[in-house]
C-alpha atoms as a PDB file:
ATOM      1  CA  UNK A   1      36.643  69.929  69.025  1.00  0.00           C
ATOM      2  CA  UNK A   2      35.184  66.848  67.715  1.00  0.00           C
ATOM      3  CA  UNK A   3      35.352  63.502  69.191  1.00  0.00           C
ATOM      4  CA  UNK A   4      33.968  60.440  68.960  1.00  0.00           C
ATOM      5  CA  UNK A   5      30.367  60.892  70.489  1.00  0.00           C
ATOM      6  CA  UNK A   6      30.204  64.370  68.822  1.00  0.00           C
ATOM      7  CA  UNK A   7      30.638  62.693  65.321  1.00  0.00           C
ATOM      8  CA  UNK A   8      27.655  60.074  66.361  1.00  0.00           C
ATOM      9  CA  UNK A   9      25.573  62.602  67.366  1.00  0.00           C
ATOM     10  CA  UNK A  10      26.204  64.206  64.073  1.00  0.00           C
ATOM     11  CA  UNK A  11      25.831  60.709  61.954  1.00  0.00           C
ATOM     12  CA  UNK A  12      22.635  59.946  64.198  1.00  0.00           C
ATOM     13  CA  UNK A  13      20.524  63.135  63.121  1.00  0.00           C
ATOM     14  CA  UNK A  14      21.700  62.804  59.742  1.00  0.00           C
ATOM     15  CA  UNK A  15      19.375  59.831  59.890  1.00  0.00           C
ATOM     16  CA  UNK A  16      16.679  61.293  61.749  1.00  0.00           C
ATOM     17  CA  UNK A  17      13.419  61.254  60.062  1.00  0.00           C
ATOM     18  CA  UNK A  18      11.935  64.165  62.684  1.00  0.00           C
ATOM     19  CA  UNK A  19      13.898  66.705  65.113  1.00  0.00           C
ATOM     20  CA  UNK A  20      14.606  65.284  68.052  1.00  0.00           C
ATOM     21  CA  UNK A  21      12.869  67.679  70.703  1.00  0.00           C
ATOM     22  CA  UNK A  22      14.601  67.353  74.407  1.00  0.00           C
ATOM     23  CA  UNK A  23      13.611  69.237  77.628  1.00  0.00           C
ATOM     24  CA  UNK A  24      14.370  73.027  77.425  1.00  0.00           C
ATOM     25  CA  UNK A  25      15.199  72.387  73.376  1.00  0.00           C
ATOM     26  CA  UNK A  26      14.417  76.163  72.506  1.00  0.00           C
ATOM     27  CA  UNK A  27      17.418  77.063  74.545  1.00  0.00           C
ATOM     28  CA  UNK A  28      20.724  78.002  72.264  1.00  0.00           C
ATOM     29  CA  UNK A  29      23.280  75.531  73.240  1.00  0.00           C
ATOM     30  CA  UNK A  30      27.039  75.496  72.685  1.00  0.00           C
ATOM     31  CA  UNK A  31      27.827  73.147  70.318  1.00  0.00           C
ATOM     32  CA  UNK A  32      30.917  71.610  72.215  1.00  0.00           C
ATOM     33  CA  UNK A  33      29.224  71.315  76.240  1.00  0.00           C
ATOM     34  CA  UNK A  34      25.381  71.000  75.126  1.00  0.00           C
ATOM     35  CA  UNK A  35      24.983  74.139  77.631  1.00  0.00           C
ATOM     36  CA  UNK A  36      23.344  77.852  77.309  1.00  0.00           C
ATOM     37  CA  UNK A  37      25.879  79.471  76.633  1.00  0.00           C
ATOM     38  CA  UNK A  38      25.820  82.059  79.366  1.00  0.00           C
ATOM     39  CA  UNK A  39      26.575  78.674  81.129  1.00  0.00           C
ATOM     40  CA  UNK A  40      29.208  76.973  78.815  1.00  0.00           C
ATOM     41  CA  UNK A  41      32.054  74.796  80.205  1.00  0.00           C
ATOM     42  CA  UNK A  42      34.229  74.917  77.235  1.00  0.00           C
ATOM     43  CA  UNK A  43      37.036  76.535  78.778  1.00  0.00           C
ATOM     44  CA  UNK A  44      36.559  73.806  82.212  1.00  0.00           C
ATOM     45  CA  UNK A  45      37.103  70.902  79.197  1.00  0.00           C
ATOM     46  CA  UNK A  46      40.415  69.245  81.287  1.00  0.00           C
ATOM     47  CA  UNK A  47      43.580  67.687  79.607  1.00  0.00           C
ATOM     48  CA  UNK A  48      45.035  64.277  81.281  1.00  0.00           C
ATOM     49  CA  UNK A  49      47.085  61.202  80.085  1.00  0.00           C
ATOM     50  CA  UNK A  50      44.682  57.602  80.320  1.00  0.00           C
ATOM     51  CA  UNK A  51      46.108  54.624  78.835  1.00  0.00           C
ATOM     52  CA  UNK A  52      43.018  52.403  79.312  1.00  0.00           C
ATOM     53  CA  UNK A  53      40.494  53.350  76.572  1.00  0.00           C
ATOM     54  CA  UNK A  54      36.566  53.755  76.487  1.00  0.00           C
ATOM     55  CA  UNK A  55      34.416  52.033  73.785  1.00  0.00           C
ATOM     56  CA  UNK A  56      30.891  53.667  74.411  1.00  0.00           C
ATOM     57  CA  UNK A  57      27.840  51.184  73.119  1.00  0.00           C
ATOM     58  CA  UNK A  58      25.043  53.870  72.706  1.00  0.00           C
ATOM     59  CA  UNK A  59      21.620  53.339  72.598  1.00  0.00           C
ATOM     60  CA  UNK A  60      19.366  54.962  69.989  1.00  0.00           C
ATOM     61  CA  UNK A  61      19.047  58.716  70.516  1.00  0.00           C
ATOM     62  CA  UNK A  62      21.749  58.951  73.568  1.00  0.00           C
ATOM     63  CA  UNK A  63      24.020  60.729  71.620  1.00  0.00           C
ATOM     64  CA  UNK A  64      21.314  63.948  71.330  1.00  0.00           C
ATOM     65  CA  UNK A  65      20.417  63.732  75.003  1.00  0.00           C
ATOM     66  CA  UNK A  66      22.324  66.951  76.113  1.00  0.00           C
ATOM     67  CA  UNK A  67      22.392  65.097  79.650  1.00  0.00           C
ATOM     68  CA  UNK A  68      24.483  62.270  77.878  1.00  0.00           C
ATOM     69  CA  UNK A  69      27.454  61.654  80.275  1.00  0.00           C
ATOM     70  CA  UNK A  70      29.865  59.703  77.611  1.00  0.00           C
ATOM     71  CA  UNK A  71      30.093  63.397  75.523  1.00  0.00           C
ATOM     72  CA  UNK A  72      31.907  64.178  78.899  1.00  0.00           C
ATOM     73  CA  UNK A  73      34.055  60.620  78.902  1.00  0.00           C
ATOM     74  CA  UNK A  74      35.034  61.550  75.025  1.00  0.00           C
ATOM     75  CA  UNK A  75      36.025  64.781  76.666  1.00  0.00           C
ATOM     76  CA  UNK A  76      38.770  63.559  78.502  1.00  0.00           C
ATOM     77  CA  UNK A  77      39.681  60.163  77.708  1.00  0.00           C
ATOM     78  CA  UNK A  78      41.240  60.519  74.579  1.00  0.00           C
ATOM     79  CA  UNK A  79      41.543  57.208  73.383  1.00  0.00           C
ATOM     80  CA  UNK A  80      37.011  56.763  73.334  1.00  0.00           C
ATOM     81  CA  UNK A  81      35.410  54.733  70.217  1.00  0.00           C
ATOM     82  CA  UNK A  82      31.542  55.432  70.304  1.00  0.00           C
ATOM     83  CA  UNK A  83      29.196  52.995  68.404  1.00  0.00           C
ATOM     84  CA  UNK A  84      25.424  53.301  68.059  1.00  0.00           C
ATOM     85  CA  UNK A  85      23.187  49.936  68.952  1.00  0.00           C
ATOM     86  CA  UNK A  86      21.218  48.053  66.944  1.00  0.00           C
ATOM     87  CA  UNK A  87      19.885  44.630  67.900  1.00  0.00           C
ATOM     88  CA  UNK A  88      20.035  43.650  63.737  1.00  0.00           C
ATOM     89  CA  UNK A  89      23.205  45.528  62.495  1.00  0.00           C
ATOM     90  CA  UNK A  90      26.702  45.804  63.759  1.00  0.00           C
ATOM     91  CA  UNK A  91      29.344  48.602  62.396  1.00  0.00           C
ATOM     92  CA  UNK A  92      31.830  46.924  61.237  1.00  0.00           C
ATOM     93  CA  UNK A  93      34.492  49.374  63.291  1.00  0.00           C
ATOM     94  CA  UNK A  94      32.843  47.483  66.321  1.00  0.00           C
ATOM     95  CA  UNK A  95      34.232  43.745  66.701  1.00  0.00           C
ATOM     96  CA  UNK A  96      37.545  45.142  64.345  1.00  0.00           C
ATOM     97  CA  UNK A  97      38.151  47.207  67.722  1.00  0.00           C
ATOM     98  CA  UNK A  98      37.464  44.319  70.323  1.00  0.00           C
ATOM     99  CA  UNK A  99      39.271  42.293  68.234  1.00  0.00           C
ATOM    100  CA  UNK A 100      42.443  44.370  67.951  1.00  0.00           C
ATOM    101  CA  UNK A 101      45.138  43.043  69.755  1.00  0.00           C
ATOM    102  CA  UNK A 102      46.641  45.969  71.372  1.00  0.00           C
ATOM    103  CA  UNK A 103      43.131  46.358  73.632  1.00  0.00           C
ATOM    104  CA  UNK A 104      42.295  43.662  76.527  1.00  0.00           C
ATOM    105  CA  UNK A 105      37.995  44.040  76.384  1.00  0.00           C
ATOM    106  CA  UNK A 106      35.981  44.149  79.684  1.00  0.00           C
ATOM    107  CA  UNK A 107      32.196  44.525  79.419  1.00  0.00           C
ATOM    108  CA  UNK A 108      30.987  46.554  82.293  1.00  0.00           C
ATOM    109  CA  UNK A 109      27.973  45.282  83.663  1.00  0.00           C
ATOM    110  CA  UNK A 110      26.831  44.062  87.001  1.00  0.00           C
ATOM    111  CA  UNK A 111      27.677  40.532  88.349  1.00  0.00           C
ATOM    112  CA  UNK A 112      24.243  39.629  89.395  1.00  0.00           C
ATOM    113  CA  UNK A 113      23.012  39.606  86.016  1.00  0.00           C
ATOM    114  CA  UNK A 114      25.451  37.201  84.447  1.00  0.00           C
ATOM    115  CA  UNK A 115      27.002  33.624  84.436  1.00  0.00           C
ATOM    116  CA  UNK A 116      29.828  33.832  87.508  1.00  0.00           C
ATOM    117  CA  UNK A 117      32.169  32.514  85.149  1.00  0.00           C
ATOM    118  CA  UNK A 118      32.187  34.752  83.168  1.00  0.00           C
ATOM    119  CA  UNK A 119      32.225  37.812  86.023  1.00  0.00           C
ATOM    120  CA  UNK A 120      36.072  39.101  87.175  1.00  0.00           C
ATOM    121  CA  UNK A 121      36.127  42.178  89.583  1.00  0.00           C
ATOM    122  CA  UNK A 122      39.703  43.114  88.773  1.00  0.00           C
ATOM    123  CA  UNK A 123      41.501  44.414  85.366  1.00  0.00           C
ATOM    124  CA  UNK A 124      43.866  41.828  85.168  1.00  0.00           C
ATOM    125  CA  UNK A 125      46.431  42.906  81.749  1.00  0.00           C
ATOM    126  CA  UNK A 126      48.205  40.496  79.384  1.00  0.00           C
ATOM    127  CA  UNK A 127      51.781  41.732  77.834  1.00  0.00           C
ATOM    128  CA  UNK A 128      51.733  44.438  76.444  1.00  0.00           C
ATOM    129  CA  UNK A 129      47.772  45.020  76.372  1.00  0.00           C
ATOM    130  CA  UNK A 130      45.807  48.130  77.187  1.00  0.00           C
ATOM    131  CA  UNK A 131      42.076  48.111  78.812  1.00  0.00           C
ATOM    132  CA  UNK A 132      39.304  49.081  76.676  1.00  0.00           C
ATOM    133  CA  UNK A 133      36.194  49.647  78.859  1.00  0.00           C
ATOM    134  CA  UNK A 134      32.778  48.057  76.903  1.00  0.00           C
ATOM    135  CA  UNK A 135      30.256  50.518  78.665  1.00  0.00           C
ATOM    136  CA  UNK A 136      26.275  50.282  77.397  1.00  0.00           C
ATOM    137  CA  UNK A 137      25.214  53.826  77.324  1.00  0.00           C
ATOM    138  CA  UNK A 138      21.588  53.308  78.050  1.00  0.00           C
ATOM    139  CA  UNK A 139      18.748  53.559  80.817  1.00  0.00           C
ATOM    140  CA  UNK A 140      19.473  50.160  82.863  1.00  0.00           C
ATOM    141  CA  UNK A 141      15.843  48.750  80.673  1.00  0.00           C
ATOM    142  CA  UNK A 142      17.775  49.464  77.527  1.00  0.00           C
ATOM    143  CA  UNK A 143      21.368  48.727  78.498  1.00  0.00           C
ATOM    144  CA  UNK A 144      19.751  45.228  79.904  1.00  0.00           C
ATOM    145  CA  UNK A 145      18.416  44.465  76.531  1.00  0.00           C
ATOM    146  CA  UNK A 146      21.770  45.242  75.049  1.00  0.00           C
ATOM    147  CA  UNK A 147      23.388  43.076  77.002  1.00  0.00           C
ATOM    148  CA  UNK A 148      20.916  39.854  76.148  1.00  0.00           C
ATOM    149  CA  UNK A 149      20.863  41.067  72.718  1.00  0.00           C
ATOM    150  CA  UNK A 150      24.628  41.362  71.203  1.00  0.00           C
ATOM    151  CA  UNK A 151      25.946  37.842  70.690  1.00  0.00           C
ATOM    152  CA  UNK A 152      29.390  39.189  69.732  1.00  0.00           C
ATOM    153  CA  UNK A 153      30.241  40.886  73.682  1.00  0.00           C
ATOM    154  CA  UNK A 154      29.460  37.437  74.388  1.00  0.00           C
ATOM    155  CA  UNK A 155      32.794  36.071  74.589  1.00  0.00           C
ATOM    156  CA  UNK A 156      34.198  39.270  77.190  1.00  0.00           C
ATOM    157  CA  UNK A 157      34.818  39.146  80.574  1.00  0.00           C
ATOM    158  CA  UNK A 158      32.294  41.191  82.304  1.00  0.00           C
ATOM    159  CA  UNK A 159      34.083  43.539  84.839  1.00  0.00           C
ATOM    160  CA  UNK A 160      31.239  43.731  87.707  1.00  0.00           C
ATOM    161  CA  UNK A 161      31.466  47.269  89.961  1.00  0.00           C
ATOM    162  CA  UNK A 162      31.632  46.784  93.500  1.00  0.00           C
ATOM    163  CA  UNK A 163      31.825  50.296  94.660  1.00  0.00           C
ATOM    164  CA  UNK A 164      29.998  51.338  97.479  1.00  0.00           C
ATOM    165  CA  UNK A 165      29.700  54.718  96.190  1.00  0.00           C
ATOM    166  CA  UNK A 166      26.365  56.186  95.754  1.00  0.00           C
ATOM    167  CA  UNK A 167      25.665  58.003  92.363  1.00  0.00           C
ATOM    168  CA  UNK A 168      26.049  61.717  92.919  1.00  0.00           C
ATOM    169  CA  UNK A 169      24.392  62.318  89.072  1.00  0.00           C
ATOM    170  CA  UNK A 170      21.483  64.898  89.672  1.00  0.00           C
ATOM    171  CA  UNK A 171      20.706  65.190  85.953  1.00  0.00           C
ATOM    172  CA  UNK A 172      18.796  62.126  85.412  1.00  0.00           C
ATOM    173  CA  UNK A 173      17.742  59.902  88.645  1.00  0.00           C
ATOM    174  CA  UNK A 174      17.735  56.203  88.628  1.00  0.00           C
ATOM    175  CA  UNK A 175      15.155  54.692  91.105  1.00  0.00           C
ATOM    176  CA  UNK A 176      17.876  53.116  92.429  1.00  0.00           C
ATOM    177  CA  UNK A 177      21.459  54.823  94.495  1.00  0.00           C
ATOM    178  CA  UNK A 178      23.524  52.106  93.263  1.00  0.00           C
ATOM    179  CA  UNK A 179      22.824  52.877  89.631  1.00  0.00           C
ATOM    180  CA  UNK A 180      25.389  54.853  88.469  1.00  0.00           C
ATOM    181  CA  UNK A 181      25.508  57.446  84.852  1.00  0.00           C
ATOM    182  CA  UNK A 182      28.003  56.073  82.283  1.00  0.00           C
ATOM    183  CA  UNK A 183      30.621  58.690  83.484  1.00  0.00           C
ATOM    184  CA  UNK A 184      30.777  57.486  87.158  1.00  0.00           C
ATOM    185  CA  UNK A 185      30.779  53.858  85.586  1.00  0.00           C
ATOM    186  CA  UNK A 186      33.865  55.181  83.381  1.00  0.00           C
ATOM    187  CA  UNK A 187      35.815  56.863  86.236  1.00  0.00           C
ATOM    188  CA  UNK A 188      35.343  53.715  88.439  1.00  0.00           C
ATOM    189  CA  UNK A 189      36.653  51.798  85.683  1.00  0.00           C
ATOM    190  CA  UNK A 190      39.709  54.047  85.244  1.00  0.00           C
ATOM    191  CA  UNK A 191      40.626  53.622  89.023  1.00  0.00           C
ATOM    192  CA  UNK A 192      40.110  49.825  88.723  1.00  0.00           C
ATOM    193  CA  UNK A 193      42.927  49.616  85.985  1.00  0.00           C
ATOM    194  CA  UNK A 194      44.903  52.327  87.938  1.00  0.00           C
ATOM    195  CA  UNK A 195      44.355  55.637  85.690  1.00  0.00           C
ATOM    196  CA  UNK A 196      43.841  57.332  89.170  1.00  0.00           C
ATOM    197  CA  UNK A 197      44.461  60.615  87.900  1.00  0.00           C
ATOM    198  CA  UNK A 198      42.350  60.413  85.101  1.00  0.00           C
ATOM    199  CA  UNK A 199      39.191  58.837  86.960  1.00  0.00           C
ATOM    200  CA  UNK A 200      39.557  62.098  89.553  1.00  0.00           C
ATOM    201  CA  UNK A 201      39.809  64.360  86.289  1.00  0.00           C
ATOM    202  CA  UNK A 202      36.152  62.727  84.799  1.00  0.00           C
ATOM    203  CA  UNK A 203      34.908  62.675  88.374  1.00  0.00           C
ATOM    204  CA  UNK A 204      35.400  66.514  88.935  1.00  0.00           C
ATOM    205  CA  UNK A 205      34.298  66.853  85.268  1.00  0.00           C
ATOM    206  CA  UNK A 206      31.099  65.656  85.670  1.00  0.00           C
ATOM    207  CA  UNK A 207      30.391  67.697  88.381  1.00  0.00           C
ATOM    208  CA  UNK A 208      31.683  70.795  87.002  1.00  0.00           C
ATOM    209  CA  UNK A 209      29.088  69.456  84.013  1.00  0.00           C
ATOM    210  CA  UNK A 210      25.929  68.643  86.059  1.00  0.00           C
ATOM    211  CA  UNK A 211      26.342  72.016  88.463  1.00  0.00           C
ATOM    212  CA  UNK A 212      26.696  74.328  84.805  1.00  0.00           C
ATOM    213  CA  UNK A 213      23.876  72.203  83.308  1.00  0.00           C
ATOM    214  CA  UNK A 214      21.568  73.050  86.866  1.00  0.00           C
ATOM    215  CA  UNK A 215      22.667  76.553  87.033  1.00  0.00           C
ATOM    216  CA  UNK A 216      21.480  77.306  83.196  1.00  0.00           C
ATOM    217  CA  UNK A 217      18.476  74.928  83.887  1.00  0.00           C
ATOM    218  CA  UNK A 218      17.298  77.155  87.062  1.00  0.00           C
ATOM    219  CA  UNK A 219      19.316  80.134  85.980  1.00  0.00           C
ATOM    220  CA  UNK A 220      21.925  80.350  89.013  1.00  0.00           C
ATOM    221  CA  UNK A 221      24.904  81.656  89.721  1.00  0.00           C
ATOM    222  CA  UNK A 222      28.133  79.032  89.240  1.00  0.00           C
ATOM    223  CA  UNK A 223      30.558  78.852  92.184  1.00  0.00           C
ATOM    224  CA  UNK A 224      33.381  78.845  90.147  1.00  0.00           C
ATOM    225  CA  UNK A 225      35.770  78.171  93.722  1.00  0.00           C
ATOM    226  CA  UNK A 226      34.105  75.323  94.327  1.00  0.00           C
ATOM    227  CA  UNK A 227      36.372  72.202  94.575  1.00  0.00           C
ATOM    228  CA  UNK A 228      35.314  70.398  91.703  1.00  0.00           C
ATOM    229  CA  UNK A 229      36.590  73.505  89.577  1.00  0.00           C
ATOM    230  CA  UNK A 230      39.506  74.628  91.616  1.00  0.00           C
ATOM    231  CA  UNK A 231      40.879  70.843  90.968  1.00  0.00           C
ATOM    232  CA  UNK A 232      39.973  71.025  87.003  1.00  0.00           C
ATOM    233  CA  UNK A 233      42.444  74.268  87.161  1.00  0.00           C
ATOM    234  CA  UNK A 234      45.234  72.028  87.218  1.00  0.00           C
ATOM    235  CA  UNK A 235      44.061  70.297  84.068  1.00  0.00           C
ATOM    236  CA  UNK A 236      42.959  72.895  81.773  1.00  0.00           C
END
């Protein structure tokens, strides 16, 4: 099924003057989980109602890491807009969709980093408005230069996470615990504007995700009983 990162992927290596080569690239890989197939989560893909949305600010060649979390946010959250980055040229689709009156835009991005007036910690709706969730799909180097470098997120609020959760993503560490991959971001998000059931839905997902993509990395077996699974059934 194609969604929103799927279709970037596709527009990005239209445009690719070389193959991009990632780690264990010689592998066949199901074209809807990025996973050998012997390993594919296809049939784990869950169904479940959101109405906040997602709009996914990717840098560069994200969209053909097959460790990219946001394929598994477009997975779920229906309602997920995915834009690729450039510091010189905008998509048009891009401010059209912040702009739209229907959404109320938070860019998610820590506090620290940013002009207090400008930082809120809760999603706070107008009338009639639904959340759209600004995340930078990045390393935190890139998704900081992002950040300094697109004038027109300058006029969001900046939703600041202050879970004391510590990332559980084993796919690709962060030096630091408290930085979190873009799907924990997006189910921390979804409990923030109280989409409860569909944060637990891209919680479980992701590790349904990251224990399929280790078990075809170091060919093991899949406990398919596990929780994370057994509370997808429900979904799927």
């Amino acid at each position: 099924m194609s969604h929103a990162v799927s279709r970037l992927r596709a527009q990005r290596l239209a445009r690719a003057v070389k193959p991009f080569v990632a780690r264990g690239s010689r592998a066949l890989r199901c074209p809807g989980c990025r996973v050998i197939p012997a390993y594919c989560l296809c049939a784990w893909r869950p169904t479940v109602a959101a109405k906040s949305a997602v709009c996914l600010l990717m840098y560069d060649v994200e969209p053909l890491k097959p460790t990219n979390t946001g394929w598994l946010i477009a997975d779920v959250i229906e309602e997920t807009h995915a834009f690729g980055w450039s510091r010189t040229e905008v998509d048009a689709g891009l401010p059209a969709l912040l702009n739209d009156p229907q959404w109320q835009p938070y860019i998610v991005f820590p506090g620290e980093f940013v002009a207090p007036e400008r930082v809120v910690t809760e999603v706070k709706l107008e009338h009639g408005k639904r959340p759209l969730f600004v995340l930078l799909d990045a390393t935190w180097s890139e998704a900081r230069k992002m950040f300094r470098k697109s004038p027109y997120l300058d006029h969001l609020p900046v939703l600041s996470l202050e879970s004391e959760q510590i990332s559980r993503y084993r796919l690709r560490r962060s030096k630091r615990d408290d930085h979190f991959c873009t799907a924990e971001v997006a189910a921390l998000c979804l409990e923030l504007a109280n989409d409860q059931a569909a944060g637990s839905v891209l919680d479980a997902y992701l590790d349904v995700f990251t224990a399929h993509y280790l078990g075809a990395k170091h060919l093991l077996p899949i406990n398919l009983e596990d929780e994370s699974h057994a509370y997808l059934k429900a979904f799927i």
